[in-house]
Protein backbone atom coordinates (compact mmCIF):
# COMPACT_ATOMS: atom_id res chain seq x y z
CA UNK A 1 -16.21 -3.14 20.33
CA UNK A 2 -16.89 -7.05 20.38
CA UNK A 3 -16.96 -8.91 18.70
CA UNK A 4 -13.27 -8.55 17.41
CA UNK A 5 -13.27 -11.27 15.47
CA UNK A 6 -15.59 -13.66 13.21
CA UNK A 7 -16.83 -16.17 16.15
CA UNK A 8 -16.35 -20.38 15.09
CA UNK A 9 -19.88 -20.86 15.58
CA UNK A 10 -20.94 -17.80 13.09
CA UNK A 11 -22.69 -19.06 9.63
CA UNK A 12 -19.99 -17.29 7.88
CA UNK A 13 -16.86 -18.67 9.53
CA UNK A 14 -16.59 -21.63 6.89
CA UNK A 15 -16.77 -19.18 3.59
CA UNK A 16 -13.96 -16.59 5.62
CA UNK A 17 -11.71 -19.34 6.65
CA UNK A 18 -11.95 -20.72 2.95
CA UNK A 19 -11.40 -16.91 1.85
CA UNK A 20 -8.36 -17.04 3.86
CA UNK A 21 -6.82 -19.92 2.31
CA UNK A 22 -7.33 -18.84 -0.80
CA UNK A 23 -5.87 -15.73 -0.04
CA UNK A 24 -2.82 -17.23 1.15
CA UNK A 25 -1.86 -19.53 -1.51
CA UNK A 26 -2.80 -17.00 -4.03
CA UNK A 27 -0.31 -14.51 -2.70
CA UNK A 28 2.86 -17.30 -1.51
CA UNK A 29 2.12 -18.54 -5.58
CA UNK A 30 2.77 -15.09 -7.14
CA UNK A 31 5.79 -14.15 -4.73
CA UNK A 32 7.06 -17.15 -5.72
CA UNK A 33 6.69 -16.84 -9.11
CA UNK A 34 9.06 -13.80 -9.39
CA UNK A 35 12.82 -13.27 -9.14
CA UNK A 36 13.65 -11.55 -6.14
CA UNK A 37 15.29 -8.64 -8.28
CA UNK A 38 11.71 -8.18 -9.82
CA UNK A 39 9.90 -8.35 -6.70
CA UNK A 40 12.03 -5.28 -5.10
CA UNK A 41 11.49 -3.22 -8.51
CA UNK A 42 7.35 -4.09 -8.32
CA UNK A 43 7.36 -3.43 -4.80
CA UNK A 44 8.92 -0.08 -4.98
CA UNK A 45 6.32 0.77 -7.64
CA UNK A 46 3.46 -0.76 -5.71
CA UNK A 47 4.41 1.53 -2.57
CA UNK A 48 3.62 4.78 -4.60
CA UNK A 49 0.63 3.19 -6.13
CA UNK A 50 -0.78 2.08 -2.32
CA UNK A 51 0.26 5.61 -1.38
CA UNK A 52 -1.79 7.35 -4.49
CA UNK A 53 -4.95 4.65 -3.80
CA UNK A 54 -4.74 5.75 -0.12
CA UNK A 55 -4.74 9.39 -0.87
CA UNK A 56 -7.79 9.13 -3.25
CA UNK A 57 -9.45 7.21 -0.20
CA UNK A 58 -9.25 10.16 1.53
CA UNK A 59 -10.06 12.87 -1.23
CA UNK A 60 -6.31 13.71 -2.10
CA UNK A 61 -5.51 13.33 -5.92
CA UNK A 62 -1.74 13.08 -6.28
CA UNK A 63 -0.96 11.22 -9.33
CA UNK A 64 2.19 8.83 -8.78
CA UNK A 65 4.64 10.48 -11.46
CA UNK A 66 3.87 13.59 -9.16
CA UNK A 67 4.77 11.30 -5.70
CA UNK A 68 7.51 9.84 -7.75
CA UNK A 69 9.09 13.61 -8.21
CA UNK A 70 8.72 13.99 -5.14
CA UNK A 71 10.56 11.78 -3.88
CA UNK A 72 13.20 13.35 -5.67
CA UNK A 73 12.64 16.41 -4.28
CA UNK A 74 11.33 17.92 -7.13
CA UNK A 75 8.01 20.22 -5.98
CA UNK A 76 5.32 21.74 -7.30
CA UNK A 77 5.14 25.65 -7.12
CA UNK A 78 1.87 25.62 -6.73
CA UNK A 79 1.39 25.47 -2.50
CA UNK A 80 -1.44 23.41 -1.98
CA UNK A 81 -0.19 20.11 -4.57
CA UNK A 82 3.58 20.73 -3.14
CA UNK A 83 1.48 19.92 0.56
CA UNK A 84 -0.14 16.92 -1.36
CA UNK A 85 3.33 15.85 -2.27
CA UNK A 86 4.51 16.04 0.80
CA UNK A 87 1.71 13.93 2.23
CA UNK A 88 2.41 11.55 -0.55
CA UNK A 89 6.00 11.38 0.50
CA UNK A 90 5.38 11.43 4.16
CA UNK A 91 3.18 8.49 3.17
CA UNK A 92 5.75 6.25 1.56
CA UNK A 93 8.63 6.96 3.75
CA UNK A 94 6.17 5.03 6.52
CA UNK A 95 5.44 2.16 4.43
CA UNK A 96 9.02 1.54 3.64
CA UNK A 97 10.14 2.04 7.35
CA UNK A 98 6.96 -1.04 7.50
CA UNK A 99 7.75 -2.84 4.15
CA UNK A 100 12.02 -3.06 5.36
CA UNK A 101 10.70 -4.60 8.78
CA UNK A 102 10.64 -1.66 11.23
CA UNK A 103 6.83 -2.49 12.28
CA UNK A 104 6.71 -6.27 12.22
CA UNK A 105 5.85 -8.21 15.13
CA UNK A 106 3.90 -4.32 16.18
CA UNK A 107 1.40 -3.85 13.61
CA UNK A 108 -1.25 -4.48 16.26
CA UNK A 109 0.19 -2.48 19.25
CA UNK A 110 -0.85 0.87 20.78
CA UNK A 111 2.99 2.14 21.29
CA UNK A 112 3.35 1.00 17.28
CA UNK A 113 0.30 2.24 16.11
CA UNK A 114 1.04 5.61 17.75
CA UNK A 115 5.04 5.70 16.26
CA UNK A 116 2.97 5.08 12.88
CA UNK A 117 1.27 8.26 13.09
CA UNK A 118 3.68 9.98 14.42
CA UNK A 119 6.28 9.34 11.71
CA UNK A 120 3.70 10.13 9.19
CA UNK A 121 2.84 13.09 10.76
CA UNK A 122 6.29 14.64 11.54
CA UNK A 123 6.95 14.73 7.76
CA UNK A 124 3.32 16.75 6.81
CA UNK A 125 3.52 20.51 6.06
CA UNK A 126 2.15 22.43 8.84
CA UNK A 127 -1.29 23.24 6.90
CA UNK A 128 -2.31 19.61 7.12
CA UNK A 129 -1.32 19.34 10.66
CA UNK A 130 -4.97 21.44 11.78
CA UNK A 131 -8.66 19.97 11.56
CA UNK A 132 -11.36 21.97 12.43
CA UNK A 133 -14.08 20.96 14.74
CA UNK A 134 -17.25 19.73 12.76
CA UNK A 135 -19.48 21.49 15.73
CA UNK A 136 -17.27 24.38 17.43
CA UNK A 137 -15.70 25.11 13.99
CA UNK A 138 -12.54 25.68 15.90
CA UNK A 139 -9.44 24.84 14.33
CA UNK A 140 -7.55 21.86 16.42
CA UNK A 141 -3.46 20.89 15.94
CA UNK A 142 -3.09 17.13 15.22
CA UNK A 143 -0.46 16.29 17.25
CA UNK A 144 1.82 13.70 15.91
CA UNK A 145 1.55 10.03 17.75
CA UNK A 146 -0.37 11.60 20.58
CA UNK A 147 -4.21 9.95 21.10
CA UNK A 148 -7.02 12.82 20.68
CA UNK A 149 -8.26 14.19 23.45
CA UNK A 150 -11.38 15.67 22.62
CA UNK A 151 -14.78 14.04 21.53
CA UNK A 152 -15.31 13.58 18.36
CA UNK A 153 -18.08 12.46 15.42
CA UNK A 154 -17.90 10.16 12.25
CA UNK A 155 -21.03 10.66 10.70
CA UNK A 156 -23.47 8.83 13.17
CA UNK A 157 -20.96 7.03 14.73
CA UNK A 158 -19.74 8.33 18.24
CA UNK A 159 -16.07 7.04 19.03
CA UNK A 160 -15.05 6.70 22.90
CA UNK A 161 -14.37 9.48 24.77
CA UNK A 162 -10.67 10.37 24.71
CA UNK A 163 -10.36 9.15 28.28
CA UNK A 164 -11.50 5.82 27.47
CA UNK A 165 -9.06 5.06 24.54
CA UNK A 166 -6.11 3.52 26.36
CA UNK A 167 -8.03 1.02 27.97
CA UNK A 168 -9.45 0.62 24.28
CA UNK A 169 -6.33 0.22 22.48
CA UNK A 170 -4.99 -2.25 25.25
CA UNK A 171 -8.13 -4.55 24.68
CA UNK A 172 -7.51 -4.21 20.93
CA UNK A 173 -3.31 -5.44 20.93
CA UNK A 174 -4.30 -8.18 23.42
CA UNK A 175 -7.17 -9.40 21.27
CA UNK A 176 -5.24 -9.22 17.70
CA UNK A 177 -1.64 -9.25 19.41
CA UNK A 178 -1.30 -13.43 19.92
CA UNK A 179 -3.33 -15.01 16.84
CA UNK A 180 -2.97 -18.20 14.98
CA UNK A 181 -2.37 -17.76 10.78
CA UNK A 182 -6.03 -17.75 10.03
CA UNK A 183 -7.11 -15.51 12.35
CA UNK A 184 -4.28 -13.01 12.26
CA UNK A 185 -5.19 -13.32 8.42
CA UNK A 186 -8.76 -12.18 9.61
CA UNK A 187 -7.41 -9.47 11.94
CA UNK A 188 -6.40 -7.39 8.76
CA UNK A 189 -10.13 -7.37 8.09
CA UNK A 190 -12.04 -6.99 11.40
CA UNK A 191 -8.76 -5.01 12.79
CA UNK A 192 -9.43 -2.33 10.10
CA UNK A 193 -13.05 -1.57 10.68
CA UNK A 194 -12.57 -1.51 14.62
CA UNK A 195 -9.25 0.76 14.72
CA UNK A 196 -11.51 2.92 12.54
CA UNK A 197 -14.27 2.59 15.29
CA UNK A 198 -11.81 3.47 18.00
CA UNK A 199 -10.44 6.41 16.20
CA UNK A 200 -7.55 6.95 18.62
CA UNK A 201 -5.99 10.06 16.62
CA UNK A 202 -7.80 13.34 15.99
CA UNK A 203 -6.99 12.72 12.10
CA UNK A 204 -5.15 10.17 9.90
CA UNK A 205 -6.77 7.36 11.13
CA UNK A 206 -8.28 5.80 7.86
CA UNK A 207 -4.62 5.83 6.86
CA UNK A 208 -3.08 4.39 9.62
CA UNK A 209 -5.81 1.76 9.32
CA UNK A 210 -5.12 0.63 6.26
CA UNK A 211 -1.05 1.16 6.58
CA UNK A 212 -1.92 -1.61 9.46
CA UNK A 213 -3.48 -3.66 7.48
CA UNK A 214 -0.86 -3.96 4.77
CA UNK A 215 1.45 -4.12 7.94
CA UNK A 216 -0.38 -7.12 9.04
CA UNK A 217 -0.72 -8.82 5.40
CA UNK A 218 2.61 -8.86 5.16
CA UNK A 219 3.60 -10.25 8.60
CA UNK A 220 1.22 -13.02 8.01
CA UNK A 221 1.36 -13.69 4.17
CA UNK A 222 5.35 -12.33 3.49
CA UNK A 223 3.42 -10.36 0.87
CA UNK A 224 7.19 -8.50 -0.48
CA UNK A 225 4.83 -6.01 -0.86
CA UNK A 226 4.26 -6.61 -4.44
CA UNK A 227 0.25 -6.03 -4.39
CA UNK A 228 -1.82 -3.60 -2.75
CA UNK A 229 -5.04 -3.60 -0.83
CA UNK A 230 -5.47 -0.05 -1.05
CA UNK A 231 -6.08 0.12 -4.77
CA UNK A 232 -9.06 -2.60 -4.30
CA UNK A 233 -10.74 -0.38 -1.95
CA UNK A 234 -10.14 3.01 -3.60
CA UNK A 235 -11.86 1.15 -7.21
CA UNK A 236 -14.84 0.21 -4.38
CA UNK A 237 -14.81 2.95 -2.53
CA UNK A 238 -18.63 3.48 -1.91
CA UNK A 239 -18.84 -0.17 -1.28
CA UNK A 240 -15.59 -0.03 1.10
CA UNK A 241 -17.28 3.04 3.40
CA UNK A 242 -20.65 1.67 3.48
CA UNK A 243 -19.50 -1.65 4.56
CA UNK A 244 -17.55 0.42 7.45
CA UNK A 245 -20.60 2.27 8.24
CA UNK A 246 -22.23 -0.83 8.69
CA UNK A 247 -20.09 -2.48 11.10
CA UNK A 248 -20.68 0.56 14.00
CA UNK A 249 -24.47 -1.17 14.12
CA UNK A 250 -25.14 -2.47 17.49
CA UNK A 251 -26.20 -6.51 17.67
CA UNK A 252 -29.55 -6.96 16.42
CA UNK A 253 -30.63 -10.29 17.07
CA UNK A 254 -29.49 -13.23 19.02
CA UNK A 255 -28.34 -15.13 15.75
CA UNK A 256 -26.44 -12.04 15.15
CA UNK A 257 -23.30 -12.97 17.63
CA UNK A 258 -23.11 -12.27 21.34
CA UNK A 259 -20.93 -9.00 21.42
CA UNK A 260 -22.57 -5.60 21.05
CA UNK A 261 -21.52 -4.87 18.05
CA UNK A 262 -22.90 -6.53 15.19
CA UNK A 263 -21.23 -10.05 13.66
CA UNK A 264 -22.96 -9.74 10.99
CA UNK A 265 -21.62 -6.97 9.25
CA UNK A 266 -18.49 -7.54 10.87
CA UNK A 267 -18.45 -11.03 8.65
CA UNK A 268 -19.62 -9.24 5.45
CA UNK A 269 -16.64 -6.80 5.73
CA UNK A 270 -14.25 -9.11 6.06
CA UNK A 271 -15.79 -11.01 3.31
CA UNK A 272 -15.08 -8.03 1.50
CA UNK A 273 -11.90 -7.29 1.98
CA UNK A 274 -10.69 -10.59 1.58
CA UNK A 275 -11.95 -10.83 -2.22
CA UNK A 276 -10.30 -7.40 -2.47
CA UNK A 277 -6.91 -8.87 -1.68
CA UNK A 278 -7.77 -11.76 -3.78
CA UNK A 279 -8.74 -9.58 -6.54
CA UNK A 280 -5.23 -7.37 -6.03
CA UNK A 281 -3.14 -10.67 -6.23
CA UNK A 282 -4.46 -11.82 -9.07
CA UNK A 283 -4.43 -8.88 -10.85
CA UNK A 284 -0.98 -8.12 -10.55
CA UNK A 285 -0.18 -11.66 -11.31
CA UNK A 286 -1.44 -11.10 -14.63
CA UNK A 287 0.33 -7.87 -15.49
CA UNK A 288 3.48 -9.33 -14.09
CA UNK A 289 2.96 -12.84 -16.61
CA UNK A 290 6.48 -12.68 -18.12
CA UNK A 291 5.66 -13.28 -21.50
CA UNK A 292 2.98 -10.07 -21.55
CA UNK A 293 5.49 -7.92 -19.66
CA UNK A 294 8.26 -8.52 -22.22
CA UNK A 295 6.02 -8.45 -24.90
CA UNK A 296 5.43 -4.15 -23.49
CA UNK A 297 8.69 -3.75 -22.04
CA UNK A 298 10.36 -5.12 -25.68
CA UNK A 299 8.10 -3.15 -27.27
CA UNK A 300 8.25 0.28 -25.45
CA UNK A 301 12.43 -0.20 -25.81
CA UNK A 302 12.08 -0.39 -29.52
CA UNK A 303 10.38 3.01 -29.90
CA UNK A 304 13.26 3.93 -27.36
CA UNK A 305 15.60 2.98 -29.67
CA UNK A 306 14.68 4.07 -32.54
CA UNK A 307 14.70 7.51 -31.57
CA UNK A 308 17.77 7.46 -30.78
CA UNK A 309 17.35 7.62 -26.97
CA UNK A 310 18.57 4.11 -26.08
CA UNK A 311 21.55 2.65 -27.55
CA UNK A 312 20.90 -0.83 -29.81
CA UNK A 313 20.84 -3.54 -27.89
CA UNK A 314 19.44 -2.38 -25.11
CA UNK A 315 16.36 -4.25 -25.04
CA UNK A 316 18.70 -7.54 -24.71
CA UNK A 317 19.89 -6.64 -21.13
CA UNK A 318 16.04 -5.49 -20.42
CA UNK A 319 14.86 -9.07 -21.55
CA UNK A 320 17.82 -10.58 -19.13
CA UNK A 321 16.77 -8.99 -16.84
CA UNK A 322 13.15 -10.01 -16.51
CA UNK A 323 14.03 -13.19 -16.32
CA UNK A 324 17.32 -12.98 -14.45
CA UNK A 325 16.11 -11.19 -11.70
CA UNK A 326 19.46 -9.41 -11.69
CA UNK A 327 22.72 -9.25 -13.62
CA UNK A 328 26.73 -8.27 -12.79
CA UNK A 329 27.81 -5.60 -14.96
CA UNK A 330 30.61 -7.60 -16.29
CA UNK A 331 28.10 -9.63 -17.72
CA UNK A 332 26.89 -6.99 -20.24
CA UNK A 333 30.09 -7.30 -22.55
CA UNK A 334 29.46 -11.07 -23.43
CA UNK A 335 25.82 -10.91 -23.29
CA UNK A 336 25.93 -8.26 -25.96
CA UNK A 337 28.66 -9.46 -27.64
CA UNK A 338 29.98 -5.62 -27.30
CA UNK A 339 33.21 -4.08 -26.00
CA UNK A 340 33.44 -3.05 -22.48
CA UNK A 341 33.03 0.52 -23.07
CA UNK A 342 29.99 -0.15 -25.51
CA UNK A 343 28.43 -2.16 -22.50
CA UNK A 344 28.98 0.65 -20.00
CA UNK A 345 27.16 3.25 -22.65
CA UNK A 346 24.31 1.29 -22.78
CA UNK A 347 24.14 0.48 -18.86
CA UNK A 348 24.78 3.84 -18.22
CA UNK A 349 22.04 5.13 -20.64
CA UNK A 350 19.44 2.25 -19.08
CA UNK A 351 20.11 3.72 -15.97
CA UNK A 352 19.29 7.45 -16.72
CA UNK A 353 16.10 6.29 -18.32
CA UNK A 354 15.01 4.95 -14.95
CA UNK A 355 14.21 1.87 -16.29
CA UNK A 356 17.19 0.32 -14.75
CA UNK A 357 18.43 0.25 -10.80
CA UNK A 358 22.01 -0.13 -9.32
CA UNK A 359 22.84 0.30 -5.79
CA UNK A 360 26.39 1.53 -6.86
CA UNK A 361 28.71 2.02 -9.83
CA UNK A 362 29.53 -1.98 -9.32
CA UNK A 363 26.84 -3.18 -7.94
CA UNK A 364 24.71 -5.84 -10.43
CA UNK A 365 21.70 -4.42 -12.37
CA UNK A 366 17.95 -4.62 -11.16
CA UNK A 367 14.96 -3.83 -13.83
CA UNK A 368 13.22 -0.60 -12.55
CA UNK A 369 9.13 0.26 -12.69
CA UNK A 370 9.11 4.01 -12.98
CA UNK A 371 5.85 5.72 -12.80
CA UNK A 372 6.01 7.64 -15.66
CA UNK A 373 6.29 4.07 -17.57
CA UNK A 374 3.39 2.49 -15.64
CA UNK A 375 0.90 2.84 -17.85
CA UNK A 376 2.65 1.31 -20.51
CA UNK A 377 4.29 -1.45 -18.72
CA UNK A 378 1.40 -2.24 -16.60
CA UNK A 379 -1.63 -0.99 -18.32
CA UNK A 380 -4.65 -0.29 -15.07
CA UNK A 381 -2.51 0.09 -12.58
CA UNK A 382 -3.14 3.59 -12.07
CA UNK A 383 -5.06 6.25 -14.34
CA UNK A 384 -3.03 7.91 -16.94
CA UNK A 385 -1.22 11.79 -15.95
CA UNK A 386 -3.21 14.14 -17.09
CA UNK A 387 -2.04 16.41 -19.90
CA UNK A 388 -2.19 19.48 -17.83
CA UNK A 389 -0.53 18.21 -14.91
CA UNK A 390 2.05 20.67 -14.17
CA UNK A 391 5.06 20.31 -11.21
C-alpha cells in the first residue's frame, strides 16, 4: 500500500502542505470564534448531521429529526427505517464515545480501529449484521471488531487476503501512528483511502474510515466537533468514490512516486479532501455569524410567541444566550425584569421546546440546535423532512 503518504519531493507537496495550513487556521479561527456553550449545542447537532451524511454515503436515507427520535427512543413501526434508526443511533453513540475523548491518541491503531467497529456493531439490529457474498451469494455474519476472514472484492479492486491483514494494519499504525502536525493533518486524507484499500472488516469499513478521519481531525485540529467532513463528501459523492477508485491504481511512471501504488492519485485525493474540510469550515462559519443566527433564531421565537407557545420574553434569554455562551438561572429574573416564578415559566417552557439545554434543574442554561429547527436556524445544513415522513 505505499506510498502512505504524499512524499517531500512530489510536485504536489507544496499546494497540500499550503492546503494544510489553511485548513488549520481556518478551523482554530471558527472554534475560537464561539462560546464554548455554543460550540457543545453545534456539536451535538453536527454529530447527527455527520451521522445522516455518512448514512447517505452508504445508501441509507435517515433524515436527522428521524435519528434525533431516536435517540429518544422513539421508533418507527415500520421494521426496516426502525433498523435505519438504529444504525443511525449506533452511529452517534460511536462518535460521541470519539468526540468526549475515548479514541484519541488511537485513531490510527489496529486494537482502536477494531473497538470502533465493534461498538458500532454491537448496537445494529441483527438484519444488518449479514452481507451476502457478491460471488457464492451466501449470506456471511459480520462479526463485530473481528478482521474478515474471507476474500473479498470492491469493484476491481482486490483487498489482501484475510491472512495478510494483521501484518497490514501493523504497517498502517506504525506509518500514521508517530506524525508531525502536517502530516498527521495529511494522514486524515491518505489514511482514509488506504484503510478503505485494506478493508480489514467484512462490512462497515467506509464508515469506520471516515469515523477515523473525523477522529484524526480532531486530535490534530481540536475541531470541538463543530463541522463535518462527511457532509462535504456525501454533496460530492461521485467525485469522493471516483477519487477512491483511483487511488487502488498501481504506479505508472517513474515521476509517479516510488511505492506501488500510485502518488499521484494519492495527492489528488488528498487535495480533495482537504478543500472539503475547508469548504465544511467555512460554511458553518457563515451559518454560525452571530448577527445572521439571531437575526433566524429572533425571528423563528417571534412566530413562537405569538402563538402562544412561548411565553413573552423569551426571545431575550435566547439572544443572551447566543452571545453568553451560557447563563445561571438566577440570572433570568433580572435579565427579564420578571418575578422569579415568571422566569422559571419561561425557562421551563424554553426547555420543552428543545431549544434550550440544562444538565439539571440548577444547572445554568445552554442554547440547543434541535433537528427539527435546523432548517430554519441553519438553512443547507441538511435537506428539509419530507412531508410524508412518518415514525
Amino acid at each position: 500500500m505505499e506510498p502512505v503518504l504524499i512524499g517531500e519531493s512530489s510536485r504536489h507537496r507544496g499546494e497540500i502542505s499550503d492546503l494544510v495550513v489553511e485548513l488549520a487556521s481556518r478551523a482554530a479561527g471558527f472554534r475560537r470564534s464561539l462560546p464554548e456553550g455554543l460550540t457543545a449545542a453545534l456539536a451535538n447537532l453536527v454529530r447527527a448531521m455527520n451521522c445522516y451524511y455518512s448514512n447517505l454515503i452508504e445508501g441509507h436515507d435517515t433524515h436527522p429529526v428521524d435519528i434525533e427520535r431516536a435517540l429518544k427512543d422513539d421508533y418507527s413501526a415500520d421494521k426496516r427505517k426502525r433498523n435505519l434508526q438504529l444504525e443511525a443511533k449506533a452511529h452517534i453513540t460511536v462518535q460521541e464515545w470519539i468526540d468526549a475523548g475515548g479514541f484519541a491518541g488511537r485513531s490510527v491503531s489496529a486494537d482502536g480501529l477494531r473497538e470502533m467497529h465493534r461498538r458500532f456493531c454491537e448496537l445494529l439490529p441483527d438484519d444488518l449484521l449479514w452481507i451476502q457474498h457478491p460471488s457464492t451469494h451466501e449470506w456471511m455474519p459480520v462479526k463485530p471488531g473481528e478482521l474478515r476472514a474471507h476474500d473479498v472484492q470492491i469493484g476491481r479492486h482486490v483487498p489482501v487476503s484475510p491472512g495478510a491483514l494483521p501484518r497490514f494494519l501493523e504497517r498502517f499504525e506504525s506509518a500514521y501512528g508517530r506524525l508531525g502536525r502536517t502530516e498527521g493533518i495529511m494522514a486524515a486524507a491518505c489514511g482514509h483511502h488506504r484503510l478503505l484499500w485494506i478493508h480489514p472488516f467484512l462490512d462497515g469499513n467506509g464508515r469506520v474510515a471516515r469515523l477515523m478521519s473525523h477522529a484524526i481531525l480532531i486530535d490534530r485540529l481540536d475541531t470541538g466537533g463543530i463541522w463535518s467532513v462527511a457532509r462535504g463528501l456525501a454533496r460530492n459523492e461521485s467525485e469522493y468514490k471516483s477519487k477512491l477508485m483511483a487511488c487502488d491504481l498501481e504506479r505508472r511512471n517513474d515521476l509517479d512516486g516510488r511505492g506501488h501504488l500510485s502518488e499521484e492519485t494519492l495527492a489528488d485525493f488528498t487535495k480533495f479532501f482537504l478543500r472539503i474540510c475547508i469548504d465544511q469550515v467555512d460554511f458553518m462559519e457563515r451559518l454560525m455569524q452571530p448577527d445572521r443566527l439571531r437575526e433566524r433564531l429572533l425571528m423563528w421565537a417571534e412566530e413562537e410567541m405569538r402563538a402562544d407557545a412561548l411565553p413573552p420574553k423569551s426571545n431575550n434569554v435566547l439572544e443572551a444566550l447566543l452571545y453568553r455562551g451560557e447563563l445561571p438561572r438566577g440570572d433570568v429574573a433580572g435579565l427579564l425584569g420578571v418575578s422569579e416564578r415568571q422566569a422559571r415559566r419561561i425557562t421551563s417552557a424554553l426547555i420543552n421546546s428543545g431549544i434550550v439545554t440544562s444538565k439539571s434543574s440548577r444547572a445554568p442554561l445552554y442554547l440547543a440546535f434541535p433537528a427539527r429547527l435546523a432548517t430554519r436556524l441553519m438553512p443547507g445544513l441538511f435537506p428539509e423532512m419530507p412531508h410524508d415522513s412518518n415514525t
